[in-house]
PDB file of N, CA and C in Angstrom:
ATOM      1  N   UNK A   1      15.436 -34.321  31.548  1.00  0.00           N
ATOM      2  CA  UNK A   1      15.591 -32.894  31.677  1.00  0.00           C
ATOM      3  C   UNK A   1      16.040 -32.244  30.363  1.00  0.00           C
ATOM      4  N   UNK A   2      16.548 -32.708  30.029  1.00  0.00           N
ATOM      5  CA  UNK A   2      17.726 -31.987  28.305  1.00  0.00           C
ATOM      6  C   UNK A   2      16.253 -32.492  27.170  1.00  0.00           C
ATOM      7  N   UNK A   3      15.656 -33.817  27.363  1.00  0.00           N
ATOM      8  CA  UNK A   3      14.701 -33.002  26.114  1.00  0.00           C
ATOM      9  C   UNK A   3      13.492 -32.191  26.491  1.00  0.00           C
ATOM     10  N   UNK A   4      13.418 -32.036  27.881  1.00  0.00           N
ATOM     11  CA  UNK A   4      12.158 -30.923  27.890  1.00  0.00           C
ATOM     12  C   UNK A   4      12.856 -29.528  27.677  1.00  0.00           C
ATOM     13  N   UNK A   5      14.079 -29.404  27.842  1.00  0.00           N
ATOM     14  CA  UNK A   5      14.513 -27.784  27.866  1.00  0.00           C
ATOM     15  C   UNK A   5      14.591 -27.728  26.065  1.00  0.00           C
ATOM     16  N   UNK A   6      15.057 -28.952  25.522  1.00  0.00           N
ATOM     17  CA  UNK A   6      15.037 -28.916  24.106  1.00  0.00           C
ATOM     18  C   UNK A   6      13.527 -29.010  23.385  1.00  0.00           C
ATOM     19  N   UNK A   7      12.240 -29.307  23.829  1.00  0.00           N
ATOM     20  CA  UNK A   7      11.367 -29.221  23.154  1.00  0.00           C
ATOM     21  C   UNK A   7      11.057 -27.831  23.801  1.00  0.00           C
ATOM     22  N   UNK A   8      11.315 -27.266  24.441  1.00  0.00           N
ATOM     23  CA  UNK A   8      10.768 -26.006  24.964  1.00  0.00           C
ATOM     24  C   UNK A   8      11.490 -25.331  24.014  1.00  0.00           C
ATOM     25  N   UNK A   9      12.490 -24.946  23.891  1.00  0.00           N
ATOM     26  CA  UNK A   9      13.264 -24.067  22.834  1.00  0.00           C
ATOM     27  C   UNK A   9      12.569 -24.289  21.415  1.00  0.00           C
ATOM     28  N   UNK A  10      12.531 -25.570  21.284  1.00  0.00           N
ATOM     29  CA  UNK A  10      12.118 -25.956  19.588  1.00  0.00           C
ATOM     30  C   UNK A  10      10.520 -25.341  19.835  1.00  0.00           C
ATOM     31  N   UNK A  11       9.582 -25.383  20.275  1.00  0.00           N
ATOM     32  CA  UNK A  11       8.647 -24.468  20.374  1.00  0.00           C
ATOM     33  C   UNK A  11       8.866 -23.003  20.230  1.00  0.00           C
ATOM     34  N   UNK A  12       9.837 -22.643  20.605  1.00  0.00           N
ATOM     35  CA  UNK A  12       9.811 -20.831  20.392  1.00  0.00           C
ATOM     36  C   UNK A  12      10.221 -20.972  18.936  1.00  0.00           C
ATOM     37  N   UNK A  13      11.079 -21.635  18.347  1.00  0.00           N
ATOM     38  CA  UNK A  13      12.148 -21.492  17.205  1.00  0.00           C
ATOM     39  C   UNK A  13      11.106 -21.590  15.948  1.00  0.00           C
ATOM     40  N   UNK A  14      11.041 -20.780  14.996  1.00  0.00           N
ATOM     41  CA  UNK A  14      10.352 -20.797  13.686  1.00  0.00           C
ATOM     42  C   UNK A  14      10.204 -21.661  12.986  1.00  0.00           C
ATOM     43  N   UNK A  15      11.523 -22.564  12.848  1.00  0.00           N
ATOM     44  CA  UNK A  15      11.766 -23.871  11.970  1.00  0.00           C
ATOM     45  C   UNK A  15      11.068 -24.662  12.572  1.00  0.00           C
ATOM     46  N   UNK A  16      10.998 -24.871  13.567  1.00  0.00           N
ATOM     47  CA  UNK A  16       9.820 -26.097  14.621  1.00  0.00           C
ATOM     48  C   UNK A  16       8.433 -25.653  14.798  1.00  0.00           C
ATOM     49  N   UNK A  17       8.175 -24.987  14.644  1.00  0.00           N
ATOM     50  CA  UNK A  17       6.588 -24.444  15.124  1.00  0.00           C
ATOM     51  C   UNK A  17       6.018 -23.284  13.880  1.00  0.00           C
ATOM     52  N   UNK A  18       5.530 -24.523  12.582  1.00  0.00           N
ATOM     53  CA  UNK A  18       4.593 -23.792  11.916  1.00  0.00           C
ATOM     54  C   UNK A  18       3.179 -23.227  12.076  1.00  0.00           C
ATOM     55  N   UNK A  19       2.898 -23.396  13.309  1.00  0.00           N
ATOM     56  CA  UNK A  19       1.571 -22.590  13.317  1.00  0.00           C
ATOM     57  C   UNK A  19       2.259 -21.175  13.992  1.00  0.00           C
ATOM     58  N   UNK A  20       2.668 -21.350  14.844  1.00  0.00           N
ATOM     59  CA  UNK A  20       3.153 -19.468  15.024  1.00  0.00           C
ATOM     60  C   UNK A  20       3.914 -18.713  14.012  1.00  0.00           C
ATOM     61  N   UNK A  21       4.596 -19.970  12.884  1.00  0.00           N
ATOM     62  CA  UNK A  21       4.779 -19.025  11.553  1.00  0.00           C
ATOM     63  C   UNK A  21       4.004 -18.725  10.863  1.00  0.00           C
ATOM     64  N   UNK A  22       3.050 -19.312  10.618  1.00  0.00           N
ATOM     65  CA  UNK A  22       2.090 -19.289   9.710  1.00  0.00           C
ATOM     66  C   UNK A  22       1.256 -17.972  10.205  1.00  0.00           C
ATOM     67  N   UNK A  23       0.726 -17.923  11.751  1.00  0.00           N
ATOM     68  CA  UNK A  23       0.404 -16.907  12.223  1.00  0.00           C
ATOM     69  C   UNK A  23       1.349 -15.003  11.979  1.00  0.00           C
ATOM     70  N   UNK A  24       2.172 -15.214  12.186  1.00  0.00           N
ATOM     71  CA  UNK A  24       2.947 -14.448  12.667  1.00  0.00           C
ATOM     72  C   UNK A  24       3.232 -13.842  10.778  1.00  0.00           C
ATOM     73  N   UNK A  25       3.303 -15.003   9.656  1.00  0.00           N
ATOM     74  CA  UNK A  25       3.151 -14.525   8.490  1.00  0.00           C
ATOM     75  C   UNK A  25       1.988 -13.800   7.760  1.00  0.00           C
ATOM     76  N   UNK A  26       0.514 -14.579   8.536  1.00  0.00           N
ATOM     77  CA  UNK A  26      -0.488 -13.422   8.231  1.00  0.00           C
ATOM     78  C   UNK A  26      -0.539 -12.563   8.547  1.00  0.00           C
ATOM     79  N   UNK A  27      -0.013 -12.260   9.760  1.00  0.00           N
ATOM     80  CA  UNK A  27      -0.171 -10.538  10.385  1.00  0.00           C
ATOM     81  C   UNK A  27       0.640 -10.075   9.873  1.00  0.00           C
ATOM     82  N   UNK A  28       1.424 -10.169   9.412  1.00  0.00           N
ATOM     83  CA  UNK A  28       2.655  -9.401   8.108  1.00  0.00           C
ATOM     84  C   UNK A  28       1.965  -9.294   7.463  1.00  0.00           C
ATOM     85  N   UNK A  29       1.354 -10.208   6.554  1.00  0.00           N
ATOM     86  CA  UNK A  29       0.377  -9.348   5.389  1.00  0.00           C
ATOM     87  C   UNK A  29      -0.485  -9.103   5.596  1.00  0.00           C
ATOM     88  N   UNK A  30      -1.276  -9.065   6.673  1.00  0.00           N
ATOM     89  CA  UNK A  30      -2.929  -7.884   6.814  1.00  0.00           C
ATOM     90  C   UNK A  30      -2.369  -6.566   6.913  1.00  0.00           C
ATOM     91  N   UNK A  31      -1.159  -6.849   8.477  1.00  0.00           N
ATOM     92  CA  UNK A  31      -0.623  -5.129   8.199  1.00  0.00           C
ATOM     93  C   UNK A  31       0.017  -4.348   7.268  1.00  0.00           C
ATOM     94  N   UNK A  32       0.794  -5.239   6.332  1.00  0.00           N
ATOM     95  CA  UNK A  32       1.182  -4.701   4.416  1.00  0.00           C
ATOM     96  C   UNK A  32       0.246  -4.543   3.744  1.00  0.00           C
ATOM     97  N   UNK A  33      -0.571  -5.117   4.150  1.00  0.00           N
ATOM     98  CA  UNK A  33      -1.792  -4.522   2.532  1.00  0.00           C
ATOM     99  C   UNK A  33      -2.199  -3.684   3.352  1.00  0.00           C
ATOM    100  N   UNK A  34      -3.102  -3.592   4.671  1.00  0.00           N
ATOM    101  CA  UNK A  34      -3.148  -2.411   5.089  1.00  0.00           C
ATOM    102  C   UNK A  34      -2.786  -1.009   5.115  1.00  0.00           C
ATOM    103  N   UNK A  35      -1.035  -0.878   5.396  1.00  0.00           N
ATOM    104  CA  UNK A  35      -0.159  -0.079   5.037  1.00  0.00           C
ATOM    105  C   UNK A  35      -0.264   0.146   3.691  1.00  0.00           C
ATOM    106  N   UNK A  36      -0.210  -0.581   2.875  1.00  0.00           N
ATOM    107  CA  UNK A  36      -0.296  -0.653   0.937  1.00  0.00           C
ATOM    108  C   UNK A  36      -1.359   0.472   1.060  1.00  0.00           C
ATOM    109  N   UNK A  37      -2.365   0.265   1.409  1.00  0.00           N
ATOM    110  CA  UNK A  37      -3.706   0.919   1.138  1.00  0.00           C
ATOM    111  C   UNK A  37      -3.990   1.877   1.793  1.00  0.00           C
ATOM    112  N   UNK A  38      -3.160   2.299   3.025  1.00  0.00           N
ATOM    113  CA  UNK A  38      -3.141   3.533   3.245  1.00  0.00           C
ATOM    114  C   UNK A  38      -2.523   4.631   2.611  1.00  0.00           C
ATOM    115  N   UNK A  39      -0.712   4.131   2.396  1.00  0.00           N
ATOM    116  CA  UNK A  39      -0.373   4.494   1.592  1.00  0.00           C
ATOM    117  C   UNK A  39      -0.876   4.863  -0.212  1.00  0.00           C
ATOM    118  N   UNK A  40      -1.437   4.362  -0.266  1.00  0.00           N
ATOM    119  CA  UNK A  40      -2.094   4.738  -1.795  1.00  0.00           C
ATOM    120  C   UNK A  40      -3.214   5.775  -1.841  1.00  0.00           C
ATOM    121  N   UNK A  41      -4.118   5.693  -0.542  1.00  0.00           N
ATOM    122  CA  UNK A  41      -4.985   6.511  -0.468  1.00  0.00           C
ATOM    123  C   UNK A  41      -4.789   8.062  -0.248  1.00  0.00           C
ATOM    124  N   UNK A  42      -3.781   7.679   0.997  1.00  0.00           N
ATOM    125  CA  UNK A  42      -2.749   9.284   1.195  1.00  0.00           C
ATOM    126  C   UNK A  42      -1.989   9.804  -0.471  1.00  0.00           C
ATOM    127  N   UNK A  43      -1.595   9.099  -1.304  1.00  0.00           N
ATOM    128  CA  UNK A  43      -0.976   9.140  -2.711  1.00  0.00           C
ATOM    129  C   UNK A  43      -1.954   9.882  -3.206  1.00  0.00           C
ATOM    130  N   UNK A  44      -3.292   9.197  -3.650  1.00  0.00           N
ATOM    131  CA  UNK A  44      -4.092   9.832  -4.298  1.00  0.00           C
ATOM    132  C   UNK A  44      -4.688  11.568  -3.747  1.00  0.00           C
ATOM    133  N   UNK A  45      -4.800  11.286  -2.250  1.00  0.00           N
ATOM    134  CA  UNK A  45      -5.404  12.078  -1.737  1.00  0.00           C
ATOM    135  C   UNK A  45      -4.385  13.685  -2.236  1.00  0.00           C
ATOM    136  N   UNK A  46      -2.811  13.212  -2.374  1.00  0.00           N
ATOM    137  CA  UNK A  46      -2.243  14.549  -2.279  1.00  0.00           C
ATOM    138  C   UNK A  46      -1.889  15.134  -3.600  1.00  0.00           C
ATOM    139  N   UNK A  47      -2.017  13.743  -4.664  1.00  0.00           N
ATOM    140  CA  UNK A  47      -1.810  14.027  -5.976  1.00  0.00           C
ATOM    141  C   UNK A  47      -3.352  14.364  -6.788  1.00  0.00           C
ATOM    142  N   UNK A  48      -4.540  14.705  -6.011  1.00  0.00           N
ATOM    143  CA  UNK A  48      -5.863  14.739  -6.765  1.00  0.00           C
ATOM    144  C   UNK A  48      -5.739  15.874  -7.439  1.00  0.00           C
ATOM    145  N   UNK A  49      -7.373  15.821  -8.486  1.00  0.00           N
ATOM    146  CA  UNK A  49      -7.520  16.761  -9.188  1.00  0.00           C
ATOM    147  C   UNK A  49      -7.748  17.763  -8.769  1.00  0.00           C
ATOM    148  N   UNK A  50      -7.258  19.383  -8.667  1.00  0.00           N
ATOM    149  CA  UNK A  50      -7.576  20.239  -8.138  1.00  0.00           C
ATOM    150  C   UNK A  50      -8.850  21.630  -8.823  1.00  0.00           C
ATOM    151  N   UNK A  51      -8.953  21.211  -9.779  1.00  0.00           N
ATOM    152  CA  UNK A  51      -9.824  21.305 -10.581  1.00  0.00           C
ATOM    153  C   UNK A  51      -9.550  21.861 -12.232  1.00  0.00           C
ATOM    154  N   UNK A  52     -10.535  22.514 -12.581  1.00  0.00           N
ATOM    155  CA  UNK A  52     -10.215  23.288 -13.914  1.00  0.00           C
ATOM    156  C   UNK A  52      -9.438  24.444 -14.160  1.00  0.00           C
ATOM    157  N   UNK A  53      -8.275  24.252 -14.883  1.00  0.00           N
ATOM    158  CA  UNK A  53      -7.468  25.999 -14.956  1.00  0.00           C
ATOM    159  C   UNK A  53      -7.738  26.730 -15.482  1.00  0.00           C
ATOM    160  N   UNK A  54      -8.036  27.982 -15.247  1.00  0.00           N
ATOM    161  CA  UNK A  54      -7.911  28.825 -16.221  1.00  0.00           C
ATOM    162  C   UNK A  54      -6.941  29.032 -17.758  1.00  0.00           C
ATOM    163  N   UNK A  55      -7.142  28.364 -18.294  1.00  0.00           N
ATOM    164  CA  UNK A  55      -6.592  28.919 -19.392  1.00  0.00           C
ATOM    165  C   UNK A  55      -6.892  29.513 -20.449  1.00  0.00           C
ATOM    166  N   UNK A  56      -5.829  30.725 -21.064  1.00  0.00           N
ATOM    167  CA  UNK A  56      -6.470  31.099 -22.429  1.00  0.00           C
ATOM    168  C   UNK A  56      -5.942  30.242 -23.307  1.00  0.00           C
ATOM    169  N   UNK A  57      -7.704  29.947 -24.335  1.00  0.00           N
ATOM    170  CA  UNK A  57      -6.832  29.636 -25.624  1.00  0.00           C
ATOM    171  C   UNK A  57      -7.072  30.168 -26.600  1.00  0.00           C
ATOM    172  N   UNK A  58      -6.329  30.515 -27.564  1.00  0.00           N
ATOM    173  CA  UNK A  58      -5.921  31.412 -28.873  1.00  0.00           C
ATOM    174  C   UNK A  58      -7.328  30.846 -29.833  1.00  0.00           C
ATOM    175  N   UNK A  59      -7.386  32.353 -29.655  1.00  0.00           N
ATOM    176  CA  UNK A  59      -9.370  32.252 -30.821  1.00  0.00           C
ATOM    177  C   UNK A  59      -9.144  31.786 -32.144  1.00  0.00           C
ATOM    178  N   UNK A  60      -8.017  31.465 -32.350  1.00  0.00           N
ATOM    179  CA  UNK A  60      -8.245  30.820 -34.221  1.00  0.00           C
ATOM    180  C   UNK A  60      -8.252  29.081 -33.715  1.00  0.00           C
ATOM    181  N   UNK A  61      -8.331  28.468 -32.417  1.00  0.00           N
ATOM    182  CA  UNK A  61      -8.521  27.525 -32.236  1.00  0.00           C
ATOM    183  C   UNK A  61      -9.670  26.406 -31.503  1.00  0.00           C
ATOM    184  N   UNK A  62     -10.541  27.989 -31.364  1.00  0.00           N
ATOM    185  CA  UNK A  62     -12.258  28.091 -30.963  1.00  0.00           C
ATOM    186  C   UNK A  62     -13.193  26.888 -31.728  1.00  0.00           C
ATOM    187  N   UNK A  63     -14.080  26.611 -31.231  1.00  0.00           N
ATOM    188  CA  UNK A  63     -15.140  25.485 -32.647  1.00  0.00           C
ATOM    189  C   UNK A  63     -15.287  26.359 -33.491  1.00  0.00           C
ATOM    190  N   UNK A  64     -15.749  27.543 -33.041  1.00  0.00           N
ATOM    191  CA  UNK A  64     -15.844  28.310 -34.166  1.00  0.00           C
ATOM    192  C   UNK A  64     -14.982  29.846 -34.423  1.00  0.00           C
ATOM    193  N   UNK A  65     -13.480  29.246 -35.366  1.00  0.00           N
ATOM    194  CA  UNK A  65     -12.202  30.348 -34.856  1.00  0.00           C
ATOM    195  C   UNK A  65     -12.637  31.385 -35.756  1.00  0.00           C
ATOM    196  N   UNK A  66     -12.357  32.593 -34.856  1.00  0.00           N
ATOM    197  CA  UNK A  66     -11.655  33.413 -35.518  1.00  0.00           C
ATOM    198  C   UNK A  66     -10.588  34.006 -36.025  1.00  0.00           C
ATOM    199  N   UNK A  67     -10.538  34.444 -37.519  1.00  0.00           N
ATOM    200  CA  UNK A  67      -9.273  35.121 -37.850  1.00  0.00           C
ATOM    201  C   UNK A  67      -8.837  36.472 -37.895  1.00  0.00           C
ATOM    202  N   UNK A  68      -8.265  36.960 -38.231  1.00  0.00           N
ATOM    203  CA  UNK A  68      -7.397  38.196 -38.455  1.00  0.00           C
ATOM    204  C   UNK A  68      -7.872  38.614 -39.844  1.00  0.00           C
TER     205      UNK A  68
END
């Protein structure tokens, strides 16, 4: 009786049962890079280029400037 309740426990326990760690460690990292890559996409998405500004720039610095 005492080693089936003890191999039953050592089955749930991490240190005894490397395939449900091993499992349980890939789905940590599909859902982190996942997350990674959402996160980055939302990043880009809010930091993008919004386009060209208007700016003036001072005509003595034209290809072809004029002066005074």
């Amino acid at each position: 009786m005492a080693d089936e309740s003890t191999t039953a426990h050592e089955m749930k326990d991490v240190n005894y049962s490397w395939v449900s760690t091993s499992r349980f460690l890939f789905y940590v990292m599909v859902a982190g890079s996942i997350a990674f890559t959402v996160a980055m996409c939302y990043s880009l998405w809010v930091h993008r280029y919004e386009g060209k500004p208007n700016i003036e720039v001072p005509s003595n610095t034209l290809y072809n400037p004029v002066y005074k």
